[in-house]
Protein backbone atom coordinates (compact mmCIF):
# COMPACT_ATOMS: atom_id res chain seq x y z
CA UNK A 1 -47.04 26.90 12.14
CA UNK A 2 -44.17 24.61 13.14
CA UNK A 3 -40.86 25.87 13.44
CA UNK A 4 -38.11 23.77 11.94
CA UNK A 5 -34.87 23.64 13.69
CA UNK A 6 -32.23 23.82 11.85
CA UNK A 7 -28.69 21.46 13.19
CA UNK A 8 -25.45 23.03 12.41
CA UNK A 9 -22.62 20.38 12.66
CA UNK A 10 -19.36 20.82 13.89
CA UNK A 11 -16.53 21.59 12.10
CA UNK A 12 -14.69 18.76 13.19
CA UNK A 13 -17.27 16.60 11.53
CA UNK A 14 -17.62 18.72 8.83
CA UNK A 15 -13.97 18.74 7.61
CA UNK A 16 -14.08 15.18 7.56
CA UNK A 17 -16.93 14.49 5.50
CA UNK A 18 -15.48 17.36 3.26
CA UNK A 19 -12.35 15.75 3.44
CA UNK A 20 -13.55 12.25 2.16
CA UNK A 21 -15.36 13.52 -0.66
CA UNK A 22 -12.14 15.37 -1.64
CA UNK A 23 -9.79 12.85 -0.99
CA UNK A 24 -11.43 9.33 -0.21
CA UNK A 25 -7.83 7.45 0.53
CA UNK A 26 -7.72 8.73 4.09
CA UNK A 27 -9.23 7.19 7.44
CA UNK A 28 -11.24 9.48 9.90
CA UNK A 29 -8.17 10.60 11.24
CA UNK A 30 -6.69 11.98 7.82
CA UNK A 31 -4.35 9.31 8.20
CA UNK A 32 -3.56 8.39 4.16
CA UNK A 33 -4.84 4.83 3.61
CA UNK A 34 -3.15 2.32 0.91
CA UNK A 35 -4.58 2.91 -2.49
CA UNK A 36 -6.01 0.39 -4.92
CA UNK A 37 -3.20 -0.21 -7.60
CA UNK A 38 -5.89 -1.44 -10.34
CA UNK A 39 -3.49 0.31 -13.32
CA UNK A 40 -0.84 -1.60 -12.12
CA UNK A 41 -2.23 -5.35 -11.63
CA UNK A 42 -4.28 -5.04 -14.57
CA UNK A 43 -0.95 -4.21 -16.25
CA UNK A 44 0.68 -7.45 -14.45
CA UNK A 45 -2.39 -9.43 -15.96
CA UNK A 46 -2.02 -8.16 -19.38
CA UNK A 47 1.79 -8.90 -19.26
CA UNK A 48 1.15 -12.46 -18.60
CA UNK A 49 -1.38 -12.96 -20.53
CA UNK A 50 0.94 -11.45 -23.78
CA UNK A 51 4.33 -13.51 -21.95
CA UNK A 52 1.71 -17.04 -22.20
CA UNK A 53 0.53 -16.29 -25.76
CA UNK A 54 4.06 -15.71 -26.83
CA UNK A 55 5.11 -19.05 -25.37
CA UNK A 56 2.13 -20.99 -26.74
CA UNK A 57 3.50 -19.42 -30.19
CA UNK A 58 6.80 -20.77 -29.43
CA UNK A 59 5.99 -24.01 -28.49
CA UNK A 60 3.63 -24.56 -31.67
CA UNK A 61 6.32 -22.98 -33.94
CA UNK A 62 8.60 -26.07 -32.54
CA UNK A 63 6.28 -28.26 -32.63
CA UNK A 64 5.72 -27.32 -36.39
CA UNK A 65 9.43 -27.77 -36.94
CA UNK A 66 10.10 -31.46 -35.54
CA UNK A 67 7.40 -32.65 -37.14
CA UNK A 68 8.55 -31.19 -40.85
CA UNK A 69 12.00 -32.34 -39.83
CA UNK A 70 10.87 -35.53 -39.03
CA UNK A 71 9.19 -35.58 -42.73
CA UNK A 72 12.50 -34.16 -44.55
CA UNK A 73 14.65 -37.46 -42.57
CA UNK A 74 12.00 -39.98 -43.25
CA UNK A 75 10.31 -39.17 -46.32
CA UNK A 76 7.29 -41.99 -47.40
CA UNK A 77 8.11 -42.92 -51.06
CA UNK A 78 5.82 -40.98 -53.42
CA UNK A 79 3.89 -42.85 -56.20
CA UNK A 80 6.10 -41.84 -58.92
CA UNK A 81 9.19 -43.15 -57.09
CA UNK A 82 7.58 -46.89 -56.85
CA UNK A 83 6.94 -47.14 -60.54
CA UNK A 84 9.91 -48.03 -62.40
């Protein structure tokens, strides 16, 4: 029969593999690390995306108005108005 020996760890290495599976934002030390901010950039990226669309809206809206003020100053004589 073999016998199977059994390795108990340290604590000291045991708290900190507990300790990064219970909070994974710390080095080895238990120092706290910088977070990801994912929320908040993909926030930032939505906000610009809506702030572009808005001002591609604009822009076409404008556009849309010079050109149908451009039609009201120099209207193109309609057939009825060159028969007399």
């Amino acid at each position: 029969m073999i016998a199977t020996s059994t390795t108990i760890m340290p604590v000291e290495i045991l708290f900190l593999v507990i300790s990064d599976l219970i909070d994974p934002a710390t080095d080895q030390e238990g120092n706290a690390m910088a977070k990801s901010q994912y929320q908040f950039k993909k926030r930032q990226k939505e906000l610009a995306k809506k702030k572009k669309k808005e001002e591609k809206r604009q822009r076409k809206l404008q556009n849309k108005m010079v050109e149908t003020d451009e039609a009201e100053k120099d209207p193109t004589p309609s057939t009825e108005e060159q028969q007399p």
